[in-house]
Protein backbone atom coordinates (compact mmCIF):
# COMPACT_ATOMS: atom_id res chain seq x y z
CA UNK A 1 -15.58 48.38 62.82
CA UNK A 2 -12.66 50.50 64.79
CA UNK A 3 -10.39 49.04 66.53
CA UNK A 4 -11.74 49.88 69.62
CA UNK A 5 -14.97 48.45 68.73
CA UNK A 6 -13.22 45.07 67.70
CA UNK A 7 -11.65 45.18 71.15
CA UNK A 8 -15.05 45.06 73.18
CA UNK A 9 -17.06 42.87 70.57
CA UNK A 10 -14.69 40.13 69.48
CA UNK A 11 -14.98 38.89 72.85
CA UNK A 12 -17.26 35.72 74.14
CA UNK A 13 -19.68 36.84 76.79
CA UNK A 14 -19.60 37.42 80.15
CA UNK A 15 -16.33 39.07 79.30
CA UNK A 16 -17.86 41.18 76.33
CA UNK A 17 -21.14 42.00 78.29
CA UNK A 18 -18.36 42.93 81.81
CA UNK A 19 -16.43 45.04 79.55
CA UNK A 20 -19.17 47.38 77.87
CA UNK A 21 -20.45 47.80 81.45
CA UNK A 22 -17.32 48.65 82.66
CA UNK A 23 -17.06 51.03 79.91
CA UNK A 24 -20.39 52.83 80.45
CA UNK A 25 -19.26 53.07 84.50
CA UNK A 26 -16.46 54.48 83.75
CA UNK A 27 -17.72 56.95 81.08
CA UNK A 28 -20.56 57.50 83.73
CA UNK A 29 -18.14 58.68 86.38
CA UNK A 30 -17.05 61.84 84.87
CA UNK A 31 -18.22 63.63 81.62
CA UNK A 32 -14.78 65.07 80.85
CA UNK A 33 -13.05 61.23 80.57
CA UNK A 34 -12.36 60.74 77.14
CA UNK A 35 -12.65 57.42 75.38
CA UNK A 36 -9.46 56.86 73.21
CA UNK A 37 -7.45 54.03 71.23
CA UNK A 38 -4.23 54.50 72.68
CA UNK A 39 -1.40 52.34 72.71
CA UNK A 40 -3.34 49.34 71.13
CA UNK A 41 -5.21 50.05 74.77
CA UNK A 42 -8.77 50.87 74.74
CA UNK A 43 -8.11 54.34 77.13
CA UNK A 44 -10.02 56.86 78.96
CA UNK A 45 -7.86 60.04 79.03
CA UNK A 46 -8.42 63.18 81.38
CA UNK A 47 -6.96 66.61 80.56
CA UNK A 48 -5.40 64.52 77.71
CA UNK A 49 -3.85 62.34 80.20
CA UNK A 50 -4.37 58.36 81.00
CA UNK A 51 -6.72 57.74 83.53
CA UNK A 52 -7.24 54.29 83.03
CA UNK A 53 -7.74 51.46 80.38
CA UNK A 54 -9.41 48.19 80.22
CA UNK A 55 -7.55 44.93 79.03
CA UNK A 56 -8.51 41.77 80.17
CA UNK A 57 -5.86 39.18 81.75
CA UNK A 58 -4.18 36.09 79.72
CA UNK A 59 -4.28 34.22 82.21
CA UNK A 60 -8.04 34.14 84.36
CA UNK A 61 -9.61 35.86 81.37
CA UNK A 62 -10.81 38.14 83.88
CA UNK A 63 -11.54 41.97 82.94
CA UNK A 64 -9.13 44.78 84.40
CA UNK A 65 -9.22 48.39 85.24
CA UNK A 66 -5.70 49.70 84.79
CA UNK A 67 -5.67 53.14 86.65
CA UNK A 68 -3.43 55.10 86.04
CA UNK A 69 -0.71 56.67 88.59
CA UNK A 70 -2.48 53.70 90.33
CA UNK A 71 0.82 53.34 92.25
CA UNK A 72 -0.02 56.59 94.21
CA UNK A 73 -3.29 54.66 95.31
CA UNK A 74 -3.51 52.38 98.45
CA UNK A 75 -6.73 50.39 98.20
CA UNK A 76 -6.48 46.86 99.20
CA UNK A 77 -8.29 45.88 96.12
CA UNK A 78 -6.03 47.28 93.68
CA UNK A 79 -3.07 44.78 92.30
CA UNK A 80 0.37 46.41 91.36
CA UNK A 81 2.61 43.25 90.34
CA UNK A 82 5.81 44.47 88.99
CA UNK A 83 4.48 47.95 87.48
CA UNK A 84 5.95 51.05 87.86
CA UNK A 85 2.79 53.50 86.92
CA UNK A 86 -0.32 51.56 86.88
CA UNK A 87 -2.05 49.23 89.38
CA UNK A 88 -5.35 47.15 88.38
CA UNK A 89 -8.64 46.21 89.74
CA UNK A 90 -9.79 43.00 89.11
CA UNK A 91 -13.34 42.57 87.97
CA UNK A 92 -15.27 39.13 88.25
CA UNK A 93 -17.03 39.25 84.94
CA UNK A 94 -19.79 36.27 86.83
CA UNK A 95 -20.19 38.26 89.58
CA UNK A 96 -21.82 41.74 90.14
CA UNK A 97 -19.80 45.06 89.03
CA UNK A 98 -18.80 46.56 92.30
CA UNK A 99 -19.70 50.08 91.46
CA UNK A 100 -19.20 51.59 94.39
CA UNK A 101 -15.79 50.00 94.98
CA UNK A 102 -14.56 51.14 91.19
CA UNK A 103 -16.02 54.52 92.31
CA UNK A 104 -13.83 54.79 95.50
CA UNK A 105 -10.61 54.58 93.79
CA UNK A 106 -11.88 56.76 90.94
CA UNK A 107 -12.50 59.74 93.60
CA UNK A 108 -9.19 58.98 95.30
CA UNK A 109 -7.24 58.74 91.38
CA UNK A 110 -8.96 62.26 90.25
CA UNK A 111 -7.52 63.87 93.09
CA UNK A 112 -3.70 63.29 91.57
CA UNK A 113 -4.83 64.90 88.83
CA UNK A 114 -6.04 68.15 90.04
């Protein structure tokens, strides 16, 4: 098993189950991202750039989307803490995905990279 394989199936469920969706959704979004082990991070690069990575937090054990230049982003959703690049979305892995929502800030992310 790669690394990035350990990453999604070491963990206990919901996590594990939130995590391959989230990986799929993301995937899903745009043909072009490309999955990557970067950083110890499992990372989905575009134009050989980060986009985003998953991790999931110490503390609430909840999933994360890390975007990338994030910090460019104003969504009310989206967490920055004290980061300097990235900002995350919170995901609720008992709770439905909120595609549409992880969509939204996907459109408004791709457009700093363009």
């Amino acid at each position: 098993m790669t690394d990035i394989d350990y990453f999604y199936f070491d963990k206990e469920e919901p996590v594990k189950g939130c995590l391959l969706a989230l990986k799929n959704i993301i995937q899903t979004y745009n043909k072009e991202f490309i999955s990557k082990w970067y950083y110890k991070l499992p990372c989905f690069m575009y134009k050989n750039k980060l986009f985003c990575y998953l991790w999931v937090d110490k503390k609430t054990q909840f999933p994360y989307i890390a975007i990338g230049r994030g910090v460019e982003i104003e969504h009310p959703d989206l967490v920055q803490g004290n980061r300097t690049f990235v900002k995350l979305l919170y995901i609720n892995p008992n709770e439905d995905i909120p595609i549409n929502k992880i969509y939204q800030i996907f459109d408004m992310a791709l457009k700093l990279y363009k």
